[in-house]
PDB file of N, CA and C in Angstrom:
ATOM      1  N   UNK A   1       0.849  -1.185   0.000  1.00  0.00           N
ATOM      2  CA  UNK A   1       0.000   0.000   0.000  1.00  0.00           C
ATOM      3  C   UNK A   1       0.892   1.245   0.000  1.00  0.00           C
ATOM      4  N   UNK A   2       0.190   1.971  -1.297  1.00  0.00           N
ATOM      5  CA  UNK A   2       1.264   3.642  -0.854  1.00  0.00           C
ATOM      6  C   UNK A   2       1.324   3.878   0.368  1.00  0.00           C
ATOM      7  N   UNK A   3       2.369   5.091   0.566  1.00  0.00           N
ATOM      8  CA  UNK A   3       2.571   5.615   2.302  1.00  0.00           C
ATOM      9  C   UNK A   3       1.652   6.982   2.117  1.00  0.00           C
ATOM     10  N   UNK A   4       0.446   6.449   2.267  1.00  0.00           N
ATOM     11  CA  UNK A   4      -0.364   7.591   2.095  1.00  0.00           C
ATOM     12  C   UNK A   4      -0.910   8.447   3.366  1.00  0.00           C
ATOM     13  N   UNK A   5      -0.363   7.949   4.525  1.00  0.00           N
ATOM     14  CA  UNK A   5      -0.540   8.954   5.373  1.00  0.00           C
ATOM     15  C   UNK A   5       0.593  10.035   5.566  1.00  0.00           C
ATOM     16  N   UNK A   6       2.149   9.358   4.829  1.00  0.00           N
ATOM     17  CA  UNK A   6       3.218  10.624   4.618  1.00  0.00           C
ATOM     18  C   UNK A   6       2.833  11.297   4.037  1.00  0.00           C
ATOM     19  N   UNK A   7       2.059  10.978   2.914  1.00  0.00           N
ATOM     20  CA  UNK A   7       1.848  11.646   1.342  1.00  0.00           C
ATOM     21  C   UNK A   7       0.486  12.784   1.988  1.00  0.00           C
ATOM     22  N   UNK A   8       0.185  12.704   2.758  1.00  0.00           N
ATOM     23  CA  UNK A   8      -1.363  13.521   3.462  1.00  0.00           C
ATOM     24  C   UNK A   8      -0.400  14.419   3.825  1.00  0.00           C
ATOM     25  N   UNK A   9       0.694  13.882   5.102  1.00  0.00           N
ATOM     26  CA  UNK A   9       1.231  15.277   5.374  1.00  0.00           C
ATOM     27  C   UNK A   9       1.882  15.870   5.054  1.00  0.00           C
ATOM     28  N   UNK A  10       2.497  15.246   3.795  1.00  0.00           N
ATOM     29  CA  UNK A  10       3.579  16.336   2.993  1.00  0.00           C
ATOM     30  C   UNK A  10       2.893  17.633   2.124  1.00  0.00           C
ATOM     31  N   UNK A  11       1.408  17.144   1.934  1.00  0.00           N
ATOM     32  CA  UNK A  11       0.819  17.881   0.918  1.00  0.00           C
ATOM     33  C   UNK A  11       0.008  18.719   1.927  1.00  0.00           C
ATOM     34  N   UNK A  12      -0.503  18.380   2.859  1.00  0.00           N
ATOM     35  CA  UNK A  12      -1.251  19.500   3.779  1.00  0.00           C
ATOM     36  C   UNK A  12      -0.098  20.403   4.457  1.00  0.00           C
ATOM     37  N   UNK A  13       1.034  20.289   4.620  1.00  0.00           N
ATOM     38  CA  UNK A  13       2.024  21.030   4.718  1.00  0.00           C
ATOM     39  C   UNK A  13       2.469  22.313   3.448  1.00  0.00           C
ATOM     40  N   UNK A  14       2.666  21.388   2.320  1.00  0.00           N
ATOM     41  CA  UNK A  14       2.662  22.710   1.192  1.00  0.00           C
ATOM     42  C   UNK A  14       1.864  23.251   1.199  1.00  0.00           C
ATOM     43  N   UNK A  15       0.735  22.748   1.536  1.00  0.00           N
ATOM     44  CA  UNK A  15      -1.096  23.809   1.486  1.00  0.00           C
ATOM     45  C   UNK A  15      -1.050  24.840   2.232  1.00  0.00           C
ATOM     46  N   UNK A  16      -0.231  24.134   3.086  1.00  0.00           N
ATOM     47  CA  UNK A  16      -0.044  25.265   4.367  1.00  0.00           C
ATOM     48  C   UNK A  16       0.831  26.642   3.498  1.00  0.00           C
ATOM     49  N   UNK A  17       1.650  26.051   3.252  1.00  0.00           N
ATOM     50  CA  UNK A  17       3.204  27.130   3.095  1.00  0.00           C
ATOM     51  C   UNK A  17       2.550  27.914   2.143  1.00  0.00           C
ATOM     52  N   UNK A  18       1.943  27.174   1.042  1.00  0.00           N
ATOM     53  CA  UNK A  18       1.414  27.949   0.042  1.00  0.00           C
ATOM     54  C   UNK A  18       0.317  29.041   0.115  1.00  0.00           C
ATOM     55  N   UNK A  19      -0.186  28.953   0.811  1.00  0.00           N
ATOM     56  CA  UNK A  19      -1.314  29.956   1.590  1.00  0.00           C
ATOM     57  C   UNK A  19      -0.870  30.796   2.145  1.00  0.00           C
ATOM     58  N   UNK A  20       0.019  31.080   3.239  1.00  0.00           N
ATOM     59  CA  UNK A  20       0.756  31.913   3.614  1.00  0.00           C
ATOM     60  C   UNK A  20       1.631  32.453   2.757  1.00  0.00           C
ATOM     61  N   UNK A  21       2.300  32.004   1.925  1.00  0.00           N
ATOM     62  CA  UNK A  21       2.992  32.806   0.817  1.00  0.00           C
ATOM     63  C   UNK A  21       2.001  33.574   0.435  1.00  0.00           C
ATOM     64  N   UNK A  22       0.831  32.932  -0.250  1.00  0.00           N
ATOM     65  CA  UNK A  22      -0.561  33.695  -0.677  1.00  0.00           C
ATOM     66  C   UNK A  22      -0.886  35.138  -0.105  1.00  0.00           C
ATOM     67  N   UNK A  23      -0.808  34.314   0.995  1.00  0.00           N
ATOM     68  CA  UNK A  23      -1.383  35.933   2.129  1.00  0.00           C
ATOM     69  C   UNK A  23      -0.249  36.567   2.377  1.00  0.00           C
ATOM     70  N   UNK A  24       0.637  36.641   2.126  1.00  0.00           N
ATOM     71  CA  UNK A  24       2.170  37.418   1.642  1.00  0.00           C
ATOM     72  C   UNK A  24       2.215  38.310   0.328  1.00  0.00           C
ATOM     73  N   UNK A  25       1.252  37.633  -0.331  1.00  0.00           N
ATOM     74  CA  UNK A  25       1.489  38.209  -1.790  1.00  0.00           C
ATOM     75  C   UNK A  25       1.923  37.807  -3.023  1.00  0.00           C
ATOM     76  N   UNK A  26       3.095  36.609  -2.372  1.00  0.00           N
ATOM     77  CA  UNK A  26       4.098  35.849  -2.634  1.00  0.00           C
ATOM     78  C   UNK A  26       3.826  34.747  -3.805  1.00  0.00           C
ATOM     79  N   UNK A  27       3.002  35.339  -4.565  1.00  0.00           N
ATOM     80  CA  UNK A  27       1.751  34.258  -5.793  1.00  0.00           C
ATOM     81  C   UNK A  27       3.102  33.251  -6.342  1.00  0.00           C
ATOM     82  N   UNK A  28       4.000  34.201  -7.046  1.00  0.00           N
ATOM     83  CA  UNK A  28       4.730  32.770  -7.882  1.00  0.00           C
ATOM     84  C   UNK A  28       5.159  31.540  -6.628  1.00  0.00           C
ATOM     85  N   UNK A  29       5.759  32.261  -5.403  1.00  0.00           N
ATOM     86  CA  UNK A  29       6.278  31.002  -4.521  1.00  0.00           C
ATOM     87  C   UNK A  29       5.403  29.978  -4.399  1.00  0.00           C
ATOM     88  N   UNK A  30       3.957  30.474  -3.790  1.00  0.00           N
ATOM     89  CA  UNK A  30       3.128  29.821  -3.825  1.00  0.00           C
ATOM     90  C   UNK A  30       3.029  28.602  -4.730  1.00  0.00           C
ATOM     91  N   UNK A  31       2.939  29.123  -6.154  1.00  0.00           N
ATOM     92  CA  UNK A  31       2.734  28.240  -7.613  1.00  0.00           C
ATOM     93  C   UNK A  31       3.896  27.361  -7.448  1.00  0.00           C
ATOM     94  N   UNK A  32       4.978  27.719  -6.926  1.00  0.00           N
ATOM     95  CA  UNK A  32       6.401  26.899  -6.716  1.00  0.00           C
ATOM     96  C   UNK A  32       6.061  25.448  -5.666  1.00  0.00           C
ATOM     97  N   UNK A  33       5.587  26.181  -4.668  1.00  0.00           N
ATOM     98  CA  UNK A  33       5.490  25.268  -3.570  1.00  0.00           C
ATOM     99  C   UNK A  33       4.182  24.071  -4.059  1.00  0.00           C
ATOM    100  N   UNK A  34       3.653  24.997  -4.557  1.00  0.00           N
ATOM    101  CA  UNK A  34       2.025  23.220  -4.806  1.00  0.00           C
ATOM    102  C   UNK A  34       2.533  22.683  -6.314  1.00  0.00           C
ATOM    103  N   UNK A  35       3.709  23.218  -7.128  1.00  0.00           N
ATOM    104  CA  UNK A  35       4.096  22.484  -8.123  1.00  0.00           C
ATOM    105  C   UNK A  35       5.048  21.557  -7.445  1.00  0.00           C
ATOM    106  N   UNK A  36       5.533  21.948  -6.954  1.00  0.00           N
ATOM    107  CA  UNK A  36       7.376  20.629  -5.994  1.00  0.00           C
ATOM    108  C   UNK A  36       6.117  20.231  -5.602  1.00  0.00           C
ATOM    109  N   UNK A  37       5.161  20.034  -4.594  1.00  0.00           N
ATOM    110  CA  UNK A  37       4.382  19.244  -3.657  1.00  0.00           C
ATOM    111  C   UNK A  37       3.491  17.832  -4.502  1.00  0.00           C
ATOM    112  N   UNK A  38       2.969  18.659  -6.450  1.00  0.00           N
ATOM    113  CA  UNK A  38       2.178  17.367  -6.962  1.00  0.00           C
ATOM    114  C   UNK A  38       3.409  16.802  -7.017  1.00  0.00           C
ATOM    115  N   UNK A  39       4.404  17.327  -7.502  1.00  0.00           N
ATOM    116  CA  UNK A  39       5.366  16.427  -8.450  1.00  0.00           C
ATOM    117  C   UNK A  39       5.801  15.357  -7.654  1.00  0.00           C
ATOM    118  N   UNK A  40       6.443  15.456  -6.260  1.00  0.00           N
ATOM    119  CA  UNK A  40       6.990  15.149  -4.856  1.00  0.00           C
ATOM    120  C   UNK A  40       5.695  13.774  -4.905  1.00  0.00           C
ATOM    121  N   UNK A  41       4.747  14.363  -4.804  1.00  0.00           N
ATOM    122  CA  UNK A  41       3.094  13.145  -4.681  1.00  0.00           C
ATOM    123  C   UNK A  41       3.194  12.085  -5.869  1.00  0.00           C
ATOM    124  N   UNK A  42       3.298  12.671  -6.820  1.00  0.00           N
ATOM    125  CA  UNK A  42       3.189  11.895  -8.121  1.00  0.00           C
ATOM    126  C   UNK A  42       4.590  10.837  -8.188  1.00  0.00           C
ATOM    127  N   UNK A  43       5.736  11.568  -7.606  1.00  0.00           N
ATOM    128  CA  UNK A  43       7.157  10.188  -7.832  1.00  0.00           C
ATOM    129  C   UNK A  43       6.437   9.587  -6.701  1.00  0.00           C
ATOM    130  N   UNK A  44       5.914   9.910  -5.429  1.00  0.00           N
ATOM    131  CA  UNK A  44       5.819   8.629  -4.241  1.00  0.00           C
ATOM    132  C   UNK A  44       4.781   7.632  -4.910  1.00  0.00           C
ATOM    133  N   UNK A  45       3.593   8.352  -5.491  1.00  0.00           N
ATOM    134  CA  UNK A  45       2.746   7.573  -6.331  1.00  0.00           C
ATOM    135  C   UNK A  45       3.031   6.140  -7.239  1.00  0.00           C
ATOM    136  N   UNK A  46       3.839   6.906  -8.052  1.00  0.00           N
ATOM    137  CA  UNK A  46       4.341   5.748  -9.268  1.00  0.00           C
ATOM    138  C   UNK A  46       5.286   5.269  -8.900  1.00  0.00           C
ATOM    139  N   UNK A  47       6.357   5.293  -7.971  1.00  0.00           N
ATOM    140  CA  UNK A  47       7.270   4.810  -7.731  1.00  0.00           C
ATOM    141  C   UNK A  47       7.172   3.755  -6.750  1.00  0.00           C
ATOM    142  N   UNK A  48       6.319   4.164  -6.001  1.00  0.00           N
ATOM    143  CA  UNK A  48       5.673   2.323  -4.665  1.00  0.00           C
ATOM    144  C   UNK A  48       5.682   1.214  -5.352  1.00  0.00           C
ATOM    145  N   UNK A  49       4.555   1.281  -6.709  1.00  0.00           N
ATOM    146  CA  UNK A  49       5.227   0.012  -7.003  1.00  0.00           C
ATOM    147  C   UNK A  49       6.466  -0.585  -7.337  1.00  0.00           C
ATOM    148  N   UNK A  50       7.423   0.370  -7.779  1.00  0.00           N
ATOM    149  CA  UNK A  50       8.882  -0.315  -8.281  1.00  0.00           C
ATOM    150  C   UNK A  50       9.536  -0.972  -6.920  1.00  0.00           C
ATOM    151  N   UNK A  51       9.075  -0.528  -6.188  1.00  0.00           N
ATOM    152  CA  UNK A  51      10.217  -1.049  -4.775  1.00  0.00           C
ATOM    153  C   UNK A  51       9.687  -1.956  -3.997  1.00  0.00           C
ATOM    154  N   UNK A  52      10.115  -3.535  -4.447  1.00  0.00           N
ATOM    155  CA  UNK A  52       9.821  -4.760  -3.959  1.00  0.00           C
ATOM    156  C   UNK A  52       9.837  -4.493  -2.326  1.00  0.00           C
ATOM    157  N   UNK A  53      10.498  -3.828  -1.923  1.00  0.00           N
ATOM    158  CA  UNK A  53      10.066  -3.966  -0.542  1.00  0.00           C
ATOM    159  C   UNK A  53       9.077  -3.300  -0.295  1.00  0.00           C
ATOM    160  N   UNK A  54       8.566  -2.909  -0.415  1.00  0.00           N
ATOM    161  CA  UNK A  54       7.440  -1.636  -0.423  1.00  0.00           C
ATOM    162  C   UNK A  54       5.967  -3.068  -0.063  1.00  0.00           C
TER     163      UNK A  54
END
């Protein structure tokens, strides 16, 4: 099974950061931070299955 309770808090964490950048003003960081965060989601995604130990 994915590690989908890491994968919850890695992404409710960028949600976080990214919002506060938001309310900073800080729009591109923002766009920075929830782009690294799918991408970050998407390798843990496709990559569980490659790793027999997993």
């Amino acid at each position: 099974m994915p590690p989908y309770k890491e994968m919850y808090f890695h992404l409710f964490n960028a949600i976080t950061d990214a919002l506060e950048a938001t309310a900073k003003g800080e729009y591109q960081t923002a766009r920075r931070i929830l782009i690294a965060a799918l991408q970050w989601e998407e390798e843990q995604y496709i990559g569980f299955g490659e790793n027999p130990d997993s």
